[in-house]
N, C-alpha and C. Protein backbone atom coordinates (compact mmCIF):
# COMPACT_ATOMS: atom_id res chain seq x y z
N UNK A 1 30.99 23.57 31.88
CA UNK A 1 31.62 23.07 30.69
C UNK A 1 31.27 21.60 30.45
N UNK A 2 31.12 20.88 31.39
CA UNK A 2 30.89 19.48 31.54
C UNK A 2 29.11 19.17 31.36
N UNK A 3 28.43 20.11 31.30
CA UNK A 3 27.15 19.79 31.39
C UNK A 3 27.15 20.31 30.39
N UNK A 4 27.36 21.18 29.62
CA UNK A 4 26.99 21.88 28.01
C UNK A 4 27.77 20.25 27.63
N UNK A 5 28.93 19.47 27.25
CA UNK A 5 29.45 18.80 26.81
C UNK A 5 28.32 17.41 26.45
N UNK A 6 27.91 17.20 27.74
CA UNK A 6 26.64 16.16 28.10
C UNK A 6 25.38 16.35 27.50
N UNK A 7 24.67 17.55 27.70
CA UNK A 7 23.62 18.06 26.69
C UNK A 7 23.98 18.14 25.08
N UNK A 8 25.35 18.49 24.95
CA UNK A 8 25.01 18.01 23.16
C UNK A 8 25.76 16.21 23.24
N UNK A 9 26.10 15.70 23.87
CA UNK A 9 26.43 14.45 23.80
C UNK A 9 24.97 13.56 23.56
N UNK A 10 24.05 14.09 24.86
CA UNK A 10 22.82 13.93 24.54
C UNK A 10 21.58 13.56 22.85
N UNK A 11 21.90 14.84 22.69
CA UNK A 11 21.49 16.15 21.82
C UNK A 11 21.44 15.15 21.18
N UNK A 12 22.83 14.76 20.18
CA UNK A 12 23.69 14.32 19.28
C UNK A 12 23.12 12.98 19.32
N UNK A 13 23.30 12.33 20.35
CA UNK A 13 22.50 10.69 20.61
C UNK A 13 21.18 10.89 20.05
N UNK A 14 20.15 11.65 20.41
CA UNK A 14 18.65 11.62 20.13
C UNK A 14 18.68 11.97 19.27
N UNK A 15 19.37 12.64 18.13
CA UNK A 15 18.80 12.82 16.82
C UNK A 15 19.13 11.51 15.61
N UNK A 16 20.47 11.44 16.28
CA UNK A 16 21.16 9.76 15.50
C UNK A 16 20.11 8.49 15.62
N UNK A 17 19.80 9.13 16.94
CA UNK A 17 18.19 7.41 16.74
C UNK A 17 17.14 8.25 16.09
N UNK A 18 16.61 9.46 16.32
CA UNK A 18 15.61 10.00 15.01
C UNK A 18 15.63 9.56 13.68
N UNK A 19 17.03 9.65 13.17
CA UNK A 19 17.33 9.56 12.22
C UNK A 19 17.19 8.46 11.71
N UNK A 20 17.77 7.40 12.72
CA UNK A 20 18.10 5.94 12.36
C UNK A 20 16.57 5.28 12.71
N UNK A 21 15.36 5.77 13.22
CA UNK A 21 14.02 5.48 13.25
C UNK A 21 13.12 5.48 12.23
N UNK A 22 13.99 6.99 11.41
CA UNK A 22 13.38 7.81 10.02
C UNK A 22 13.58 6.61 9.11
N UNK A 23 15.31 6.26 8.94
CA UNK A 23 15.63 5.35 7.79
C UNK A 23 14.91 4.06 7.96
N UNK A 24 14.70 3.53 9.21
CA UNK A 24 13.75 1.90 9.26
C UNK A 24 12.39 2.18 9.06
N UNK A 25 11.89 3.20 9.16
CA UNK A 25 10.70 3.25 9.10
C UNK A 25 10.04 3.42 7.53
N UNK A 26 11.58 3.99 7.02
CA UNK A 26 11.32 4.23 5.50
C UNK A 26 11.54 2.79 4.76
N UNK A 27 12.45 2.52 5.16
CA UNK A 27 12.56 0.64 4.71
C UNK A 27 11.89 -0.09 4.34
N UNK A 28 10.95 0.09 6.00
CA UNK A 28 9.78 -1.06 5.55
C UNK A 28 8.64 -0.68 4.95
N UNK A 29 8.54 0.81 4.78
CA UNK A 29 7.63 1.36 4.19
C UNK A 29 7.60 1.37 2.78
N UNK A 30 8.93 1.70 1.78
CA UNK A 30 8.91 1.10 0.47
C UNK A 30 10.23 -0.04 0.06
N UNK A 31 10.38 -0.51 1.08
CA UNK A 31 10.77 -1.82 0.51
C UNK A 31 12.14 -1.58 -0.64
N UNK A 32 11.95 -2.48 -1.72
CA UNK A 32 12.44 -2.32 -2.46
C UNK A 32 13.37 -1.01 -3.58
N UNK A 33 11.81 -0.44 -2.80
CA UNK A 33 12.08 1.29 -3.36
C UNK A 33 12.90 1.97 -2.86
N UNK A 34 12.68 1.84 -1.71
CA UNK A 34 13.68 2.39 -0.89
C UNK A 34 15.54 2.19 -1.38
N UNK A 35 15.27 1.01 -1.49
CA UNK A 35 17.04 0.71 -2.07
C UNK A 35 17.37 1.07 -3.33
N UNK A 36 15.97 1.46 -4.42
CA UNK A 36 16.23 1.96 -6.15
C UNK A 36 16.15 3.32 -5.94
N UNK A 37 15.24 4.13 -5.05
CA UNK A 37 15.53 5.26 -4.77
C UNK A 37 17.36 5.70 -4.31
N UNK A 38 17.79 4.97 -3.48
CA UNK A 38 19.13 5.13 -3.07
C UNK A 38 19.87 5.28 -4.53
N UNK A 39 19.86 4.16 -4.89
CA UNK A 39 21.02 3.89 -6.04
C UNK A 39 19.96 5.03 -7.64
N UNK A 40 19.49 5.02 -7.13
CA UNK A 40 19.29 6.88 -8.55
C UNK A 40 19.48 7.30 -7.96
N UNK A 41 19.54 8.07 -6.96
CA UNK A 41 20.00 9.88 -6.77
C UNK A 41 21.40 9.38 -6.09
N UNK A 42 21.91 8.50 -5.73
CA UNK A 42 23.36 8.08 -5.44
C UNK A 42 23.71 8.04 -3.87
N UNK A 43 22.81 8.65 -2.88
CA UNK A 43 22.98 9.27 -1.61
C UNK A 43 21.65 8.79 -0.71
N UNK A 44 22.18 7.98 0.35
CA UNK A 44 21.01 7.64 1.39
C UNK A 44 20.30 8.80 1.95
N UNK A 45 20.86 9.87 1.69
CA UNK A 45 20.08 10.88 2.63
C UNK A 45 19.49 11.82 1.95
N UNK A 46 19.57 11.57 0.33
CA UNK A 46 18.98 12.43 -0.46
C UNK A 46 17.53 11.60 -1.12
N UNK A 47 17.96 10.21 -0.72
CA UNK A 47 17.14 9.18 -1.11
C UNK A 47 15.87 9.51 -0.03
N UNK A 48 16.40 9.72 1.01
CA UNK A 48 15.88 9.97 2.09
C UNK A 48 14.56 11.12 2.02
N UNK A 49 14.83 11.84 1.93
CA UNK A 49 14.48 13.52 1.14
C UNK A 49 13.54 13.13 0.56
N UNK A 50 13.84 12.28 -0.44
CA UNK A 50 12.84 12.32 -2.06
C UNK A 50 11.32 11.62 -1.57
N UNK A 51 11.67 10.42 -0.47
CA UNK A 51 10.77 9.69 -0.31
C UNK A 51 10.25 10.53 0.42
N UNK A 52 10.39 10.73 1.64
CA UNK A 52 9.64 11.77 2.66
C UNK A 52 9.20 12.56 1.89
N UNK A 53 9.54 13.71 0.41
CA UNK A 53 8.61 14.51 0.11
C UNK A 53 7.38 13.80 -0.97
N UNK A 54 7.48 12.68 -0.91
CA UNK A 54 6.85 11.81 -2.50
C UNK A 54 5.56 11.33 -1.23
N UNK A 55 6.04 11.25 0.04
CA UNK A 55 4.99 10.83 1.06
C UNK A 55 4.27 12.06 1.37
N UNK A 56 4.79 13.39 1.38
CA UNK A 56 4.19 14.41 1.69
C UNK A 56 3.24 14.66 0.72
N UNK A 57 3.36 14.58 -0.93
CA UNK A 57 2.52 15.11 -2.11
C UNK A 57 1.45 14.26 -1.94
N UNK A 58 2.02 12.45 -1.91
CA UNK A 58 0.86 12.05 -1.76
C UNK A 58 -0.32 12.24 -0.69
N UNK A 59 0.02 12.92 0.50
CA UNK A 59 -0.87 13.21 1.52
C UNK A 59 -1.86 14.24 1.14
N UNK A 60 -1.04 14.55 0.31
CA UNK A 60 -2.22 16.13 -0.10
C UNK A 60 -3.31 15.64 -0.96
N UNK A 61 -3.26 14.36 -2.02
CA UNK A 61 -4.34 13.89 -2.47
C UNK A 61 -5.09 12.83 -2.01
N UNK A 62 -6.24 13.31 -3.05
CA UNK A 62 -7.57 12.68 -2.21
C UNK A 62 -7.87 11.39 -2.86
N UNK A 63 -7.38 10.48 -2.49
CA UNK A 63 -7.64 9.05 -3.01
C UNK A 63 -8.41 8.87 -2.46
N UNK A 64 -9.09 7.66 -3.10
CA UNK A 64 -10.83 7.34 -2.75
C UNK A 64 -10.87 6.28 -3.44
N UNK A 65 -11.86 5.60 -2.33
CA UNK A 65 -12.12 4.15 -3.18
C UNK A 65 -13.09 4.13 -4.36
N UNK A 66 -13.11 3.11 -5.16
CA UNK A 66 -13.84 2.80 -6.49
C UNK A 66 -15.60 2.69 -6.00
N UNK A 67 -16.64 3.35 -6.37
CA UNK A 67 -17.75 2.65 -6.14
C UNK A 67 -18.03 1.25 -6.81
N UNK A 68 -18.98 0.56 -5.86
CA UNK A 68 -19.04 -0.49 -6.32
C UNK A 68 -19.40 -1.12 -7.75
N UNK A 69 -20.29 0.03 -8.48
CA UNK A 69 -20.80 -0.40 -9.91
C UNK A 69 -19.15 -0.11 -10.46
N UNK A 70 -18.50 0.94 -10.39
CA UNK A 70 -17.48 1.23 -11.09
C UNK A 70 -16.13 0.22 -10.86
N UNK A 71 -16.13 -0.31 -9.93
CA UNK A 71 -15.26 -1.58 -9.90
C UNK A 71 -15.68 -2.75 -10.61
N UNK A 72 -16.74 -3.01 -10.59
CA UNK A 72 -17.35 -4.26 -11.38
C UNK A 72 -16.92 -3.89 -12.83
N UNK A 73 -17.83 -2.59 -13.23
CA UNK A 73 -16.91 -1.83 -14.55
C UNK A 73 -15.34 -2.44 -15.06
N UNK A 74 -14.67 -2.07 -14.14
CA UNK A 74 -13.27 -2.25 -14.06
C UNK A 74 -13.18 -3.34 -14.51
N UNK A 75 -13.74 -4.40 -13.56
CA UNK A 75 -13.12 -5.79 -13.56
C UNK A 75 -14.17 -6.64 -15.06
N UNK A 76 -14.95 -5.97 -15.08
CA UNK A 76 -15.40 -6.36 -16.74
C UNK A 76 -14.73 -6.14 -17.71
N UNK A 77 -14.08 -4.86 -18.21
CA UNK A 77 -13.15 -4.55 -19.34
C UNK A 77 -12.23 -5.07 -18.81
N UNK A 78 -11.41 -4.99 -17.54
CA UNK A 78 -10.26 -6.32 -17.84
C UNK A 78 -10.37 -7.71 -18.28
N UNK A 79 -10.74 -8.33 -17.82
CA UNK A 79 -11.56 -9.48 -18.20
C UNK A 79 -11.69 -9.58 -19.29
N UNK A 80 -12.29 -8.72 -20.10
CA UNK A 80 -12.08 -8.50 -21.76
C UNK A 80 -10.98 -8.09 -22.14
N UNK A 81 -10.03 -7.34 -21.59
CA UNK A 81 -8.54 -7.54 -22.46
C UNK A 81 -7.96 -8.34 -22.13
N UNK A 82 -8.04 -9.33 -21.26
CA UNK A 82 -7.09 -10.20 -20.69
C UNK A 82 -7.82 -11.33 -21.60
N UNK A 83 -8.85 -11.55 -22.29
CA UNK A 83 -9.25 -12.49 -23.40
C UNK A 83 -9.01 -12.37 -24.37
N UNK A 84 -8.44 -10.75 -24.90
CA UNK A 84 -8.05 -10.40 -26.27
C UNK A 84 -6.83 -10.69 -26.38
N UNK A 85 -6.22 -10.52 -25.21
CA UNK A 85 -4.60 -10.44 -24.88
C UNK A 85 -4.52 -11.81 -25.77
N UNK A 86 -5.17 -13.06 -25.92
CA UNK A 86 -4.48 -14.34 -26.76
C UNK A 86 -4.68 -14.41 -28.18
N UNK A 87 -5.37 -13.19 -28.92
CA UNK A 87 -4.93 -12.95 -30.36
C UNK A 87 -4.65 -11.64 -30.81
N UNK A 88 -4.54 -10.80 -29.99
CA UNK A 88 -3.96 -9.57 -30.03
C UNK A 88 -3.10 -8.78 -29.08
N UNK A 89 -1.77 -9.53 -28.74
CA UNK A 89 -0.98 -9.63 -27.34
C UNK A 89 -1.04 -7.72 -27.32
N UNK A 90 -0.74 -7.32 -28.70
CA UNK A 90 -0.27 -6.22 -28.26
C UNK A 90 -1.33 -4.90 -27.94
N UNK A 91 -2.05 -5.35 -28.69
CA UNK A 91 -3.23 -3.76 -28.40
C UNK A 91 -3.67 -4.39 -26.78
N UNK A 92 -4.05 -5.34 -26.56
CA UNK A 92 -3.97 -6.14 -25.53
C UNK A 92 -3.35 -5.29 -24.62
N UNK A 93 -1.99 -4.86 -24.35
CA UNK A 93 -0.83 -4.44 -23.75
C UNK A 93 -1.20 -2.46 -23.94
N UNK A 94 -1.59 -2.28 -24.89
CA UNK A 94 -1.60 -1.13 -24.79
C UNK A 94 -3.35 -0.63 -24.02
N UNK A 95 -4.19 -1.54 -24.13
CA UNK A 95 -5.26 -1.08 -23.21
C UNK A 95 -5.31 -1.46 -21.73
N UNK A 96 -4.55 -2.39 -21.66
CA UNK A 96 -4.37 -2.58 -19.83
C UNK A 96 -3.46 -1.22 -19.31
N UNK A 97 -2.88 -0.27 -20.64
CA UNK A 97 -1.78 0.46 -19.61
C UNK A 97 -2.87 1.56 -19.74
N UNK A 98 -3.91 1.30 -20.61
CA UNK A 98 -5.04 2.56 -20.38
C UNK A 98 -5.91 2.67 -19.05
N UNK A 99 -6.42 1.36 -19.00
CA UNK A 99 -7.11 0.75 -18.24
C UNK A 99 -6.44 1.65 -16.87
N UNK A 100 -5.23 0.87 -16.23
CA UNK A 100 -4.53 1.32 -15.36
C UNK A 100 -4.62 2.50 -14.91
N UNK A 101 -4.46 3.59 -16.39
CA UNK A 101 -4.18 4.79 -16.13
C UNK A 101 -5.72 5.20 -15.56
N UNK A 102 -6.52 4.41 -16.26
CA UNK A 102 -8.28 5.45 -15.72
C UNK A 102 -8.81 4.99 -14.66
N UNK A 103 -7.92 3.65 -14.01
CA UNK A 103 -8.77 3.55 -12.61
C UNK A 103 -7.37 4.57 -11.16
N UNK A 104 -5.95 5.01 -12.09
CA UNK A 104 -5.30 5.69 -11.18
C UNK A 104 -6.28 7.14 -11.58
N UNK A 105 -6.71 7.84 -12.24
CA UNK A 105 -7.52 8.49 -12.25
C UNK A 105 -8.75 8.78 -11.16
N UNK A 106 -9.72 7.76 -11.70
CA UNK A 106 -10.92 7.64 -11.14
C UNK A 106 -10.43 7.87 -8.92
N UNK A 107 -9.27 7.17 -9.04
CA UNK A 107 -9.03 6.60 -7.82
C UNK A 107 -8.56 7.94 -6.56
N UNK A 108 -8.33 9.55 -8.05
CA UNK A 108 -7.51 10.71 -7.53
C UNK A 108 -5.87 10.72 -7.55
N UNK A 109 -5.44 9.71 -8.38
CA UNK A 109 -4.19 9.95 -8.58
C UNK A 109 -3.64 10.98 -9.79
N UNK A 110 -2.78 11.84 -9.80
CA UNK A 110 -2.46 12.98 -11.14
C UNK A 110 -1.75 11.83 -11.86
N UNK A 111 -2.62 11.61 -13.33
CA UNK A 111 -1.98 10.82 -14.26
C UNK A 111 -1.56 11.85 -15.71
N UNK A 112 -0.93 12.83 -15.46
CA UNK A 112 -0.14 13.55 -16.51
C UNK A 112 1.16 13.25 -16.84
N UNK A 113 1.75 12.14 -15.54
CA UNK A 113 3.24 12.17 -15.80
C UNK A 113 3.77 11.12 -15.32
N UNK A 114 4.12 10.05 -16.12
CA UNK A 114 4.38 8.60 -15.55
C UNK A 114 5.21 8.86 -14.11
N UNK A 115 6.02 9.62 -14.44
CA UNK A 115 6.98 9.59 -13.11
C UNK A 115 6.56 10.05 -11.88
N UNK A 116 5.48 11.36 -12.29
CA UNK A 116 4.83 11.39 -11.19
C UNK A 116 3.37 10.35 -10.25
N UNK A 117 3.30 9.49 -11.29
CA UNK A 117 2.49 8.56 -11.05
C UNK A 117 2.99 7.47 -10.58
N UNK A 118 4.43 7.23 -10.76
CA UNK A 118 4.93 5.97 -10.35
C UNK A 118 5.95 6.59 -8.87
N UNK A 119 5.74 7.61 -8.90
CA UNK A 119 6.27 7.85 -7.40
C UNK A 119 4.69 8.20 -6.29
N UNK A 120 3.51 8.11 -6.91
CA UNK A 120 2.67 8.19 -5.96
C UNK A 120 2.13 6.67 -5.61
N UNK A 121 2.00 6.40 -6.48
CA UNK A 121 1.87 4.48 -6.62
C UNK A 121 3.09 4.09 -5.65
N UNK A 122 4.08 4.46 -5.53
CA UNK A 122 5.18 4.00 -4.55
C UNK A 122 5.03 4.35 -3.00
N UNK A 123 3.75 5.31 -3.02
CA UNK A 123 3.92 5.19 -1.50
C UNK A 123 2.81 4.55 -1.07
N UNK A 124 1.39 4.30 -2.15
CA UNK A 124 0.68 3.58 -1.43
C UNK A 124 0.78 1.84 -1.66
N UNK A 125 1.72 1.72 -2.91
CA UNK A 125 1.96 0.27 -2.91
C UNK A 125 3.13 -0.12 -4.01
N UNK A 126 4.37 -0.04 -2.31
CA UNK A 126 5.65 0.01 -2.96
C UNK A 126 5.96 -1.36 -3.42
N UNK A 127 5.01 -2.41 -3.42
CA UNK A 127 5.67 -3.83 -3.76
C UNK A 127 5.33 -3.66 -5.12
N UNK A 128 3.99 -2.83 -5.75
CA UNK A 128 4.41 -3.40 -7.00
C UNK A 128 4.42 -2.42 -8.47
N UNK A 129 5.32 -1.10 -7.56
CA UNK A 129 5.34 -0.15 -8.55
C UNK A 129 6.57 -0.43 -9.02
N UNK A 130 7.41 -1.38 -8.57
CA UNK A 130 8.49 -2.03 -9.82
C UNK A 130 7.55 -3.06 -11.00
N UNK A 131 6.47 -3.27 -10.88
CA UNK A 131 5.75 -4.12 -11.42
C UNK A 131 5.76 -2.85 -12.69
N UNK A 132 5.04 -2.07 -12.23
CA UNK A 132 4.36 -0.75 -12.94
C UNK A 132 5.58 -0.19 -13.66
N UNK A 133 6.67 0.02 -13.61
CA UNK A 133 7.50 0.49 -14.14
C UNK A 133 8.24 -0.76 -14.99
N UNK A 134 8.64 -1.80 -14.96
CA UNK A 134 8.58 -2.60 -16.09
C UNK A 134 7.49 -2.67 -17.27
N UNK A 135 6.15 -2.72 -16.20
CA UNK A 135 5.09 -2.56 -17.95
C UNK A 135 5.81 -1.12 -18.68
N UNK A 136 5.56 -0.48 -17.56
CA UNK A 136 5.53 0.76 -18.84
C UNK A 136 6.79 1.06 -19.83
N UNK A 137 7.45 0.57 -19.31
CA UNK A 137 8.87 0.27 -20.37
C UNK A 137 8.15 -0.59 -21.25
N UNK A 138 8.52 -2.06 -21.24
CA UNK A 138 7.98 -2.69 -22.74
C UNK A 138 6.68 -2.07 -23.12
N UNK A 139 6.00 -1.52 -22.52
CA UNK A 139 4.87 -0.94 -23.39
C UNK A 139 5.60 -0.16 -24.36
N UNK A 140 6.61 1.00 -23.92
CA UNK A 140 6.64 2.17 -24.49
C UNK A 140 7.92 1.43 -25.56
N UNK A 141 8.74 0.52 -25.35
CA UNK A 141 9.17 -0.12 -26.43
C UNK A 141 8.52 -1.55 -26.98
N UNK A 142 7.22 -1.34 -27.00
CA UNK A 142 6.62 -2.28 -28.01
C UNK A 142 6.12 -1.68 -28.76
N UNK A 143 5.65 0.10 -28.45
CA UNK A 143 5.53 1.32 -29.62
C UNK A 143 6.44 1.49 -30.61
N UNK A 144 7.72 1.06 -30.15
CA UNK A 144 8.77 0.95 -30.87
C UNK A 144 8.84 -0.32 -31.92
N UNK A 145 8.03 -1.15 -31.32
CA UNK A 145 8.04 -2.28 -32.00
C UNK A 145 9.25 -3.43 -31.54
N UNK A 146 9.43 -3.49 -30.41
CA UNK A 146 10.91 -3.76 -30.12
C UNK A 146 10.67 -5.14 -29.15
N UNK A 147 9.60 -5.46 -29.17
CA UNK A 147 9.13 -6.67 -28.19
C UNK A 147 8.29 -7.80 -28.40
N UNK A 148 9.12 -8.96 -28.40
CA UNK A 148 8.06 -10.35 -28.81
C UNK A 148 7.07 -10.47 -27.67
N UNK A 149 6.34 -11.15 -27.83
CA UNK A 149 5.03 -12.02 -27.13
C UNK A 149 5.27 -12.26 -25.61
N UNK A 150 6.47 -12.67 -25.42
CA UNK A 150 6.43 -13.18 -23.94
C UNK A 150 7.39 -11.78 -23.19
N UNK A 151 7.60 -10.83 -23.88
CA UNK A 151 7.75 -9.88 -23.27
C UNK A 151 6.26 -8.49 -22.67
N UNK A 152 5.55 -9.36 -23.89
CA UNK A 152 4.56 -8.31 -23.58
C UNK A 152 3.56 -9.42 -22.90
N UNK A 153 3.57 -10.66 -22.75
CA UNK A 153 2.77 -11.08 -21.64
C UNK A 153 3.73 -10.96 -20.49
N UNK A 154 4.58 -10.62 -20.25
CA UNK A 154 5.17 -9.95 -18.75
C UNK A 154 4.37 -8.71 -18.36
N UNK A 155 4.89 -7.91 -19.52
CA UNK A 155 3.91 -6.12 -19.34
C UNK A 155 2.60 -6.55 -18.74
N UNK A 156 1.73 -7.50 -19.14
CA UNK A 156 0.31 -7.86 -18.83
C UNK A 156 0.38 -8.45 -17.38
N UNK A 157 0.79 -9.43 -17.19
CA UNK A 157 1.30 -9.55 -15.37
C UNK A 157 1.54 -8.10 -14.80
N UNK A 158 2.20 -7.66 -15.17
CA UNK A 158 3.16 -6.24 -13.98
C UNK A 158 1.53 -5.34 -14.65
N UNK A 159 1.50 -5.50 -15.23
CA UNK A 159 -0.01 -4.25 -15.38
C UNK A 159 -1.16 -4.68 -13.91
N UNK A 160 -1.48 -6.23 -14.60
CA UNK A 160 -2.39 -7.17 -13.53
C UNK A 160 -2.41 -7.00 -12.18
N UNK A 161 -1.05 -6.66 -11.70
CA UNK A 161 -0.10 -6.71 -10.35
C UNK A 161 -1.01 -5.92 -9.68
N UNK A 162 -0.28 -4.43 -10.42
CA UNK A 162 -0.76 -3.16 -10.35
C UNK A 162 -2.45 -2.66 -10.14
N UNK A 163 -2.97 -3.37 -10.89
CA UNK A 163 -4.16 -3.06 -11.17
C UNK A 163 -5.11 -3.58 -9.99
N UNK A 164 -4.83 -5.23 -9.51
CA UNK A 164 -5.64 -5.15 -8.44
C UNK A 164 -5.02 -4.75 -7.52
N UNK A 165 -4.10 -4.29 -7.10
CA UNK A 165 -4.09 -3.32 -6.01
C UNK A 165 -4.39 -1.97 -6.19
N UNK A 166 -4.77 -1.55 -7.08
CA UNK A 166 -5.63 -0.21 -7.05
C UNK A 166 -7.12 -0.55 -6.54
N UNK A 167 -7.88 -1.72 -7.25
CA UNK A 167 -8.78 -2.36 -7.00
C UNK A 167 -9.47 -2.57 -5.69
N UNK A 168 -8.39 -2.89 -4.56
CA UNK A 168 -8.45 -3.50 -3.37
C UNK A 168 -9.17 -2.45 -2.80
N UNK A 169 -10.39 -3.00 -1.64
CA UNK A 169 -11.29 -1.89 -1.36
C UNK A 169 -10.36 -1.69 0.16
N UNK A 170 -10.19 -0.47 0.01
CA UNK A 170 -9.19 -0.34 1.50
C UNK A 170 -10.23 1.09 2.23
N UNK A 171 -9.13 1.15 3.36
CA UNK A 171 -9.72 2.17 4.31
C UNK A 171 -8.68 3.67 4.12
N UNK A 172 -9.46 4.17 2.70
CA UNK A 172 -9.13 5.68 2.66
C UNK A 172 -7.06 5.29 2.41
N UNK A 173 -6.41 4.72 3.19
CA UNK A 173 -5.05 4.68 2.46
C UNK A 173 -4.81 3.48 2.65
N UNK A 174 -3.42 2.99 1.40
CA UNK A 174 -3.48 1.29 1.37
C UNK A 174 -3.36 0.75 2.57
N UNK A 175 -3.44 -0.81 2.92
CA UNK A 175 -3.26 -1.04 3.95
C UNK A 175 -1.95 -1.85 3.66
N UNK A 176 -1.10 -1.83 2.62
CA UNK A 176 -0.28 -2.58 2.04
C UNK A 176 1.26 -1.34 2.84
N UNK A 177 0.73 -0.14 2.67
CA UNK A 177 1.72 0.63 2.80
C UNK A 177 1.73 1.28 4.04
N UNK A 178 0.77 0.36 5.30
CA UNK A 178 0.81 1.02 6.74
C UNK A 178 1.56 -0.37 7.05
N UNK A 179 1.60 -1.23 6.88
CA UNK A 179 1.78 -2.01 7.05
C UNK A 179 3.58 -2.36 7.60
């Protein structure tokens, strides 16, 4: 009776540090996210869930780095909207969120569904898919028409953010998010 008592006393101990290994490890892994994930679904352990399976989908795709002509590419048309951006803030704003979208493309990310794009962007670079999710708000209310100048040179930063860290020539997964 005393040794069954001890084995789940055990038991019970080693899964509470599993657990409590799971949650630090998730911490430092998205950061910030980790605590906006909590507060939407309302529950640390459902928060828990979401990330672990948002880490699982992304494992299944095949990200790949940019070849080198096609990064230069990249960094040429930015370069050119980020010069247009000072007499045309807003089309400006609406081709960096293109831009974005065709090097998460090129890169093997599924760009059909912001949300599913901003939860794969969160596991390989959780610092600045709050970046990414502010542009795409004032983007999608400057369609609205709903945004002066220095709101949409924010969108252009949080795009910028975003963008060179897709950019960054890494080893097959970020090194931002082993980190």
């Amino acid at each position: 009776m005393v040794a069954a008592a001890v084995v789940i006393f055990v038991a019970a101990i080693i899964i509470a540090s599993r657990k409590s290994r799971d949650t630090d490890r998730l911490k430092s892994r998205f950061g910030p996210e980790y605590e906006r994930t909590v507060s939407e679904v309302g529950d640390e352990k459902a928060a828990e869930k979401e990330l672990l399976a948002r880490e699982r989908k992304r494992n299944e795709l095949e990200i790949r780095p940019l070849a080198p002509a096609v990064l230069d590419g990249y960094l040429t048309r930015w370069r050119a909207v980020q010069t247009a951006f000072v007499d045309h803030p807003s089309s400006a704003v609406g081709e960096a969120d293109l831009l974005v979208t065709e090097v998460m493309r090129d890169r093997g990310y599924p760009v059909d569904d912001f949300d599913r794009q901003a939860a794969d962007i969160s596991v390989d670079h959780p610092t600045v898919v709050a970046d990414y999710r502010a542009a795409h708000d004032i983007h999608l209310a400057q369609q609205r028409g709903d945004v002066g100048t220095e709101q949409q040179r924010q969108a252009f930063v949080h795009y910028r953010a975003l963008f060179t860290k897709l950019l960054e020539v890494e080893n097959d997964k970020s090194q931002e998010a082993s980190a």
